[in-house]
Protein backbone atom coordinates (compact mmCIF):
# COMPACT_ATOMS: atom_id res chain seq x y z
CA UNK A 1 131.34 82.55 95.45
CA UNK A 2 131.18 86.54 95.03
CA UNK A 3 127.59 86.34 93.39
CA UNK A 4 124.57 84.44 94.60
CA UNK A 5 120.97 84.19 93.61
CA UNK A 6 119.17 84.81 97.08
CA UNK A 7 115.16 84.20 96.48
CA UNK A 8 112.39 82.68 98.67
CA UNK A 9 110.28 82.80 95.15
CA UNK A 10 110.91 81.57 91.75
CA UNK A 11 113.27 83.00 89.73
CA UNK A 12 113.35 81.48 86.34
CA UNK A 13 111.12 83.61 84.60
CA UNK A 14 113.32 86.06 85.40
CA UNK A 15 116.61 85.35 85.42
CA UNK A 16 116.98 82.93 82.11
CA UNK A 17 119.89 80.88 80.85
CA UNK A 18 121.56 84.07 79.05
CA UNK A 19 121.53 85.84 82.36
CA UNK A 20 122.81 82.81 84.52
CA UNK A 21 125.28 81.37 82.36
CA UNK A 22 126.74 85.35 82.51
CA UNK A 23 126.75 84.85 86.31
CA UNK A 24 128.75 81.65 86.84
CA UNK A 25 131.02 83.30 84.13
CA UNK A 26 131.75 86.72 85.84
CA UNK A 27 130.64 86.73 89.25
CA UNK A 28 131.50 82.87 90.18
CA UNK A 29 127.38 82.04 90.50
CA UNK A 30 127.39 77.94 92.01
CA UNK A 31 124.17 77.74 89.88
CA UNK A 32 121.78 77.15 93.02
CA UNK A 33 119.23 79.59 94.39
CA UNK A 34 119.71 80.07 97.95
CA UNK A 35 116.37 80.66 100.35
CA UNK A 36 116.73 82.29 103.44
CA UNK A 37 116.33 79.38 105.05
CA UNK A 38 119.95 78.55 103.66
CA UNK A 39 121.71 81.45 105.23
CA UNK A 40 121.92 79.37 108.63
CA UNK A 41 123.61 76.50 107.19
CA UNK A 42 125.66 77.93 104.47
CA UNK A 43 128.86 79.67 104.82
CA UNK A 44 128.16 82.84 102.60
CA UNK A 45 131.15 85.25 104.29
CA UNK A 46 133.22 85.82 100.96
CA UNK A 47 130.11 86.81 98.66
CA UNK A 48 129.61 90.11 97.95
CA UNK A 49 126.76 90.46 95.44
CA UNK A 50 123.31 89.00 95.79
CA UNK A 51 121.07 88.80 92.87
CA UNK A 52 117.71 88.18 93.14
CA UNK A 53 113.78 89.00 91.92
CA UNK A 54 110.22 88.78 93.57
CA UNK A 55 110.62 86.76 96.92
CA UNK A 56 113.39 89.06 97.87
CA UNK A 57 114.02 87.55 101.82
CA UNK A 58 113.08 90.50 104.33
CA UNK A 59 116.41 90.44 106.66
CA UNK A 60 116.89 92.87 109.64
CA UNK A 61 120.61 94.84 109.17
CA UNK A 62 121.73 92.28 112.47
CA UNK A 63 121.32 89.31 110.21
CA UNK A 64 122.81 91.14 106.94
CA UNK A 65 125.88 91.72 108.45
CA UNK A 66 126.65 88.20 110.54
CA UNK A 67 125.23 85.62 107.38
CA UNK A 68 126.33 87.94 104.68
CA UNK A 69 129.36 90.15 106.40
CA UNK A 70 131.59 90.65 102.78
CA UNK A 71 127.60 91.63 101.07
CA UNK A 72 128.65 95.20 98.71
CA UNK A 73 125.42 94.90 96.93
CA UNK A 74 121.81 93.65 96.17
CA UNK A 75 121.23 93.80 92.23
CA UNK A 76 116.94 93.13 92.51
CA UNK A 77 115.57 91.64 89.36
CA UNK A 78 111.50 93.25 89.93
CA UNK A 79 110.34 96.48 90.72
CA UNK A 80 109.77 97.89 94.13
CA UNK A 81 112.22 97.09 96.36
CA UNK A 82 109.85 98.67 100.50
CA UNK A 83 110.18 95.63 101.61
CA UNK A 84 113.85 94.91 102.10
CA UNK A 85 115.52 97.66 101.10
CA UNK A 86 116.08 99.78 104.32
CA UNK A 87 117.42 96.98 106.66
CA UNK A 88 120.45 96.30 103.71
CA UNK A 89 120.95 99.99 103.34
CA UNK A 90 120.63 100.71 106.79
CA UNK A 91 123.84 97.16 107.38
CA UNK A 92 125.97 99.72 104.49
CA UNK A 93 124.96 97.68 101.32
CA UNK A 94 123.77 99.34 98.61
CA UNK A 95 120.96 98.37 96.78
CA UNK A 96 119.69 98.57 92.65
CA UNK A 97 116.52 97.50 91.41
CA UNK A 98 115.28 96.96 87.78
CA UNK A 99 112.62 99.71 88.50
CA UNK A 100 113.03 101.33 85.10
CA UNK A 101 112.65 98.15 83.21
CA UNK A 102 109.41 97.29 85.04
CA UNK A 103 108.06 100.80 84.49
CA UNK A 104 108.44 100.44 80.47
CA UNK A 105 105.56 97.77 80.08
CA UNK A 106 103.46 99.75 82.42
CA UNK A 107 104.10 102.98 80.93
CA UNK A 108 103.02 100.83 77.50
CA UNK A 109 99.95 99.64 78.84
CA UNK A 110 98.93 102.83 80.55
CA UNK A 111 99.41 105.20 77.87
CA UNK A 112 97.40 102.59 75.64
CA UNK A 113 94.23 102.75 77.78
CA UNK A 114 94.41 106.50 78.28
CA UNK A 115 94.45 106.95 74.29
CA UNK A 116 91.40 104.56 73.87
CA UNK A 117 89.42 105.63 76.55
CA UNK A 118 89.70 108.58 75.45
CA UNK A 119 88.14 107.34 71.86
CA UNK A 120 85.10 105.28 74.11
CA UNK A 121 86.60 102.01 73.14
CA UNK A 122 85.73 100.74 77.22
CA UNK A 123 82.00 102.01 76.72
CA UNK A 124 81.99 100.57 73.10
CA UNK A 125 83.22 96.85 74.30
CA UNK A 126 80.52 93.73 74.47
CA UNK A 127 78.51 94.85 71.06
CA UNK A 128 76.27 91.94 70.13
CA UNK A 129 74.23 93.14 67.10
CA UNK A 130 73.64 96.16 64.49
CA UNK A 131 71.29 97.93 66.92
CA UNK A 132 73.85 97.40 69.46
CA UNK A 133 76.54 99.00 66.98
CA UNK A 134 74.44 102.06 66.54
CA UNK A 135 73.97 102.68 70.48
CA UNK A 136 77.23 102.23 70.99
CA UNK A 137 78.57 104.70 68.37
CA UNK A 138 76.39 107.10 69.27
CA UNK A 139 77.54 106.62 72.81
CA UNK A 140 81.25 106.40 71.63
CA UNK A 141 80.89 109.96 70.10
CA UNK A 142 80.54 111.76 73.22
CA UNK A 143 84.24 111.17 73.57
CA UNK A 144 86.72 113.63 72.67
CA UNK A 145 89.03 111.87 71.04
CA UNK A 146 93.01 112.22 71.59
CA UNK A 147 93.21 116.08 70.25
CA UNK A 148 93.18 118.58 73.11
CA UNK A 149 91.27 116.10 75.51
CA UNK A 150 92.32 116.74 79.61
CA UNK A 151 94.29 113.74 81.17
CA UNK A 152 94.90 113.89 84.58
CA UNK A 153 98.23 111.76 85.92
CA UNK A 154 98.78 110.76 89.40
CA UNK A 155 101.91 110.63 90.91
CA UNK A 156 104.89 112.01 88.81
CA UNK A 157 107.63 109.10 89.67
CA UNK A 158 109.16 106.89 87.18
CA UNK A 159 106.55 105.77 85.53
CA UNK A 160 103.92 109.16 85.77
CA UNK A 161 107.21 111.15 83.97
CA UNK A 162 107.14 108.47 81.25
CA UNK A 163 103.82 108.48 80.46
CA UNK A 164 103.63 111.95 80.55
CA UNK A 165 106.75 112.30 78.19
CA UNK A 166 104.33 109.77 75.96
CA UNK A 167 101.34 111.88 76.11
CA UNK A 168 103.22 115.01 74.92
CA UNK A 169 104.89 113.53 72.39
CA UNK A 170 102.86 111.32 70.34
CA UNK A 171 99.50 113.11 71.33
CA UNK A 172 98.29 116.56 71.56
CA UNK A 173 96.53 116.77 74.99
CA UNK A 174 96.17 118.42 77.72
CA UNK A 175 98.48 117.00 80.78
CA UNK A 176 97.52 117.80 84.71
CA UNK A 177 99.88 116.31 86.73
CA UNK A 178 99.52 116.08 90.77
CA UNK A 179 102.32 115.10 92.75
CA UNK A 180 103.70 117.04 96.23
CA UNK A 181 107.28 116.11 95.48
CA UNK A 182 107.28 117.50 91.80
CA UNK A 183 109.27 120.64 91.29
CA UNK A 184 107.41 123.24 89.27
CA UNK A 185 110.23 123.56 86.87
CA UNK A 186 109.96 119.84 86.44
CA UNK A 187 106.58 119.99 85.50
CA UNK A 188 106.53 122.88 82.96
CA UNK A 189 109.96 121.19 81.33
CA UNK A 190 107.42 117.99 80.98
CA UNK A 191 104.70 119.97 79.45
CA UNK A 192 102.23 119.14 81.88
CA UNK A 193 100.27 121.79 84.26
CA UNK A 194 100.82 120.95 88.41
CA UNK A 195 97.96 120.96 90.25
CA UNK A 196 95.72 119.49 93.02
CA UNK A 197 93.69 116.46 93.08
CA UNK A 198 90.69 118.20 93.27
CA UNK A 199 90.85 120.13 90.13
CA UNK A 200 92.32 116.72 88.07
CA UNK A 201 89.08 114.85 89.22
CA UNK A 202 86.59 116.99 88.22
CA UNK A 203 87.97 118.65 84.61
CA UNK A 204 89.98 115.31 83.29
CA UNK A 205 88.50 113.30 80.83
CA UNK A 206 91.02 110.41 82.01
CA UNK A 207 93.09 110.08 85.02
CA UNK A 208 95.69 107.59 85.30
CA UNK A 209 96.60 106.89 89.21
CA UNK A 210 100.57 106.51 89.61
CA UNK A 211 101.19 107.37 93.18
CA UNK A 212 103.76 106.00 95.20
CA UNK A 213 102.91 103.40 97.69
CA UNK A 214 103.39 104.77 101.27
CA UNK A 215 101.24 105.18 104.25
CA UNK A 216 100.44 108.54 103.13
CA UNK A 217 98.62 107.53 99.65
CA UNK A 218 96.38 104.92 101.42
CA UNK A 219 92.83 105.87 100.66
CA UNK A 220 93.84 109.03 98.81
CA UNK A 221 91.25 108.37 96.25
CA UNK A 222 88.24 110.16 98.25
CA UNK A 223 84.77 109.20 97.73
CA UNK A 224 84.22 113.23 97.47
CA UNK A 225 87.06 112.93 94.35
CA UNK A 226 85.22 109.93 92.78
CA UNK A 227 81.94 111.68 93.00
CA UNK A 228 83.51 114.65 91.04
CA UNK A 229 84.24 113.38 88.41
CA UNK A 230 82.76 114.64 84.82
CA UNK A 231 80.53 113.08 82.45
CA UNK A 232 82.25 110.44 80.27
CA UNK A 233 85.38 110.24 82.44
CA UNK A 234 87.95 106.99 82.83
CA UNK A 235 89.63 106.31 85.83
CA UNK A 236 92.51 103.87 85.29
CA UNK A 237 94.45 102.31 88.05
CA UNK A 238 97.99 100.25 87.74
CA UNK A 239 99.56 102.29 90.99
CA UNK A 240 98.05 100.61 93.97
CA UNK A 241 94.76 99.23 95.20
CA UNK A 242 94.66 100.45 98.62
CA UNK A 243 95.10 103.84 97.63
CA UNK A 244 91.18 103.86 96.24
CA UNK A 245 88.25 103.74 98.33
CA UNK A 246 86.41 100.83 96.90
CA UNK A 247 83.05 101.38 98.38
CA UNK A 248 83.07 104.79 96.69
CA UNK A 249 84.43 103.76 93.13
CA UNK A 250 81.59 101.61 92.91
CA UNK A 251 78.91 104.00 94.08
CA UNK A 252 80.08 106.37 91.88
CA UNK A 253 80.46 103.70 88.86
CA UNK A 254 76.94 102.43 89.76
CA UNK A 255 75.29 105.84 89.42
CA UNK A 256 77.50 107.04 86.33
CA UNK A 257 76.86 104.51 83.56
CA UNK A 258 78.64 106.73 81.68
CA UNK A 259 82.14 106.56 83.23
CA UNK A 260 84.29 103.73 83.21
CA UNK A 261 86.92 102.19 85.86
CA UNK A 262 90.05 100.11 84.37
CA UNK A 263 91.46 98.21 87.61
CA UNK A 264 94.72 96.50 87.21
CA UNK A 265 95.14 96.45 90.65
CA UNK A 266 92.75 96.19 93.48
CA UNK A 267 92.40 96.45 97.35
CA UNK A 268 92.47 93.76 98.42
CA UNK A 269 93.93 91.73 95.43
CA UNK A 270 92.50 90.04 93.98
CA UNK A 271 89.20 91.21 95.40
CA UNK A 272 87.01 88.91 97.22
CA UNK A 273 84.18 86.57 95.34
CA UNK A 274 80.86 88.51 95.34
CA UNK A 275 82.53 91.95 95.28
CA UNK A 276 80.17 94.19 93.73
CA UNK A 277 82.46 95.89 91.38
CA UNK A 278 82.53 92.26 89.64
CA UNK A 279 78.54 93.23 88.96
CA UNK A 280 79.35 96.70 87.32
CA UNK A 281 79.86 96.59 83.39
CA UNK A 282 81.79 99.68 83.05
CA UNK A 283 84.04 98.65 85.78
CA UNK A 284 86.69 96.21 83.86
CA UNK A 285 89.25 94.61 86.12
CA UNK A 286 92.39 92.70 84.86
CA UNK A 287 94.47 90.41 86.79
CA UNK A 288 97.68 92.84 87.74
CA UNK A 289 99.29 92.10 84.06
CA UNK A 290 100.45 95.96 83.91
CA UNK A 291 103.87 95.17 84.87
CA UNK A 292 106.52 92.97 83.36
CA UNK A 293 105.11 89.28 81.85
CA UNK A 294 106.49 86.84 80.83
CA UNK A 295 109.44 87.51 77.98
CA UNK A 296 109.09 91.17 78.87
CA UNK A 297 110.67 89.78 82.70
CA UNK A 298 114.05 89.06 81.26
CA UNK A 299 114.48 92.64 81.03
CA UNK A 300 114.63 93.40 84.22
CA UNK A 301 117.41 90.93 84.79
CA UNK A 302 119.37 92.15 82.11
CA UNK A 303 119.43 95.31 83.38
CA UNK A 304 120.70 94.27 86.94
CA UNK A 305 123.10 91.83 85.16
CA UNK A 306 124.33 95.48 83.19
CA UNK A 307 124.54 97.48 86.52
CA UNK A 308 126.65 94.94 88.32
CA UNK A 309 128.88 94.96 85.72
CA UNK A 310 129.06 98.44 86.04
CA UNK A 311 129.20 98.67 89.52
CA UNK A 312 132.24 96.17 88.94
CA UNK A 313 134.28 97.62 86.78
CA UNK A 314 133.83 101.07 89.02
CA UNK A 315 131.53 102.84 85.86
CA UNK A 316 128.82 105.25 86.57
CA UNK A 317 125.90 103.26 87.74
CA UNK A 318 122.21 104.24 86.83
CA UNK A 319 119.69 101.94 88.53
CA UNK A 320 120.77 102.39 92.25
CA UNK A 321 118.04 102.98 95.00
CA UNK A 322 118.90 105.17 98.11
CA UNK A 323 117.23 105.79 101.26
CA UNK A 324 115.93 109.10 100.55
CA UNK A 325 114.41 107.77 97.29
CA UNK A 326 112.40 105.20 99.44
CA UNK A 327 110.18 107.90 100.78
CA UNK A 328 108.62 108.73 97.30
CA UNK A 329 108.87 105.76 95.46
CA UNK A 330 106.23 102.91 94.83
C-alpha cells in the first residue's frame, strides 16, 4: 500500500466514493480505515502517504518513525491540524491540511451575519404581532446599515483575510483589523485599518472574533473589552470559545439589551445545562455549524486528494502546513 486512510473517527462524510475510488486507483488505498490501534498489528513500512480527517491519531515522532518508517506525508481532510502536526513534522514528514476549504463556509457564514447585524436582523428576530413589528422596526432603525458602518475583525489568518477581502469588495465599510502578526503593508493592501483591541471594541458596530487558537488568545476577550462596547453593537464568534470570558459576555449582554452576541462556538462546548447565556434573548448560540457540513465536507477531501497528486507528480503544492505556521494558526 503507498496510501492509507489513518482515522480514530469517521470518515465517510468526508472522504466519499469519488474520493476513495481515486485512492485505490492512484495511491494503491486497500479500502479499510486503519485506527491507531492497528498500527501495532499491521505491517505499514512501505506506505508513504496517510490520508485522513477529524480523529487524526495524536502519535509522538518515536512511534511515526518505527510503525510508519517509509511515511512522506499526511494529506488531513479537516481544518486545524495542533494536535498532531508537530510530532510528524518534528519525525521529517510533511504535513497538508484542507484549511482553505474549511475556511470558505466560515468565511460564508461570517460575512453573512456581519452584513445583517449590521441591518438589526438579530434584534428584529422572534416578532409575534403588528405591535411587535412596529417595536422592532423602530428598534431595527438604530442600525446603520452596510454603507460606511465600522466592523472590527479579529485575527487576520486565513479566514480574517477572506472575510476582510469580502467586506471590501461587496460592501462599503469601514474594516479595523487587529492581529500582532499582520504586516502593516498587508493590512493597507487589504483595505482595512490595523489597530488594537481596545479601539475595535469600543468604535465597531460589529466585531467578528478570528484569532488563532494558542495559549496566548485564551481569555483575550476581557470583561473591560466587553464592557466597551457601543450602543447597538454585535459580537460574533466562530474562532474559539475559550478565548471569551463568559462570565463577562453575559454581564455585559444582560445589561445591554441593545447588543447582541452570535456564538458558534462556546467555552466549554457545548456549554453546560443552566448556563445563563441560554436565559439571554439577544445572546443566540448555534451548535458549531460555521465550518464545513455535510456536502460542503467533500471539499476538503478533494482538495487533499488534489495536493497529493501534486505533491506526486513533484508540482508546486499549495495547502502544506509548516512548523513556523503552527505558531499563528487556529
Amino acid at each position: 500500500m503507498r496510501g492509507i486512510i489513518l482515522c480514530d473517527g469517521a470518515v465517510s462524510h468526508v472522504w466519499r466514493e469519488k474520493e476513495l475510488s481515486a485512492l485505490k486507483a492512484e495511491f494503491g488505498f486497500d479500502g479499510r480505515v486503519y485506527k491507531s490501534s492497528d498500527l501495532n498489528e499491521t505491517d505499514f513500512k512501505d506506505v508513504g502517504y496517510v490520508f485522513s480527517t477529524w480523529g487524526m491519531p495524536s502519535l509522538k515522532a518515536d512511534d511515526i518513525r518505527r510503525f510508519l518508517p517509509s511515511l512522506k506525508a499526511v494529506f488531513y481532510g479537516a481544518g486545524s491540524v495542533q494536535g498532531f502536526a508537530s510530532e510528524f513534522l518534528s519525525a521529517g514528514v510533511r504535513v497538508f491540511s484542507a484549511w482553505q476549504a474549511n475556511a470558505v463556509p466560515v468565511v460564508e457564514y461570517a460575512v453573512s451575519q456581519i452584513i445583517l447585524a449590521n441591518k438589526g436582523y438579530f434584534v428584529s428576530m422572534g416578532v409575534k404581532s403588528r405591535g411587535d413589528l412596529n417595536a422592532k422596526r423602530a428598534v431595527s432603525h438604530l442600525y446603520p446599515g452596510n454603507y460606511g458602518a465600522a466592523v472590527g475583525i479579529l485575527g487576520a489568518g486565513q479566514i480574517g483575510r477572506r472575510v476582510i477581502e469580502r467586506l471590501k469588495r461587496d460592501y462599503r465599510l469601514e474594516v479595523l483589523v487587529f492581529d500582532p502578526f499582520l504586516p502593516d503593508e498587508t493590512a493597507e493592501k487589504l483595505g482595512a485599518l490595523k489597530t488594537d483591541l481596545k479601539t475595535i471594541f469600543s468604535s465597531c458596530v460589529t466585531i467578528s472574533n478570528h484569532l488563532a487558537n494558542n495559549p496566548q488568545t485564551i481569555g483575550i476577550i476581557t470583561r473591560e473589552l466587553l464592557m466597551s462596547m457601543p450602543k447597538r453593537c454585535t459580537f460574533i464568534n466562530t474562532g474559539r470559545g475559550a478565548q471569551v470570558d463568559h462570565a463577562a459576555l453575559y454581564d455585559a449582554m444582560k445589561e445591554r439589551p441593545d447588543a447582541a452576541a452570535l456564538l458558534d462556538v462556546t467555552w466549554p462546548e457545548p456549554l453546560d445545562d443552566g448556563d445563563p447565556l441560554y436565559t439571554l434573548p439577544n445572546v443566540i448560540i448555534t451548535p458549531h455549524i460555521a465550518g464545513s457540513q455535510e456536502d460542503e465536507c467533500e471539499r476538503m477531501a478533494e482538495y487533499m486528494l488534489d495536493e497529493a497528486r501534486r505533491f506526486d507528480a513533484g508540482q508546486p503544492l499549495r495547502y502544506e502546513v509548516t512548523a513556523e505556521m503552527l505558531k499563528t494558526m487556529a
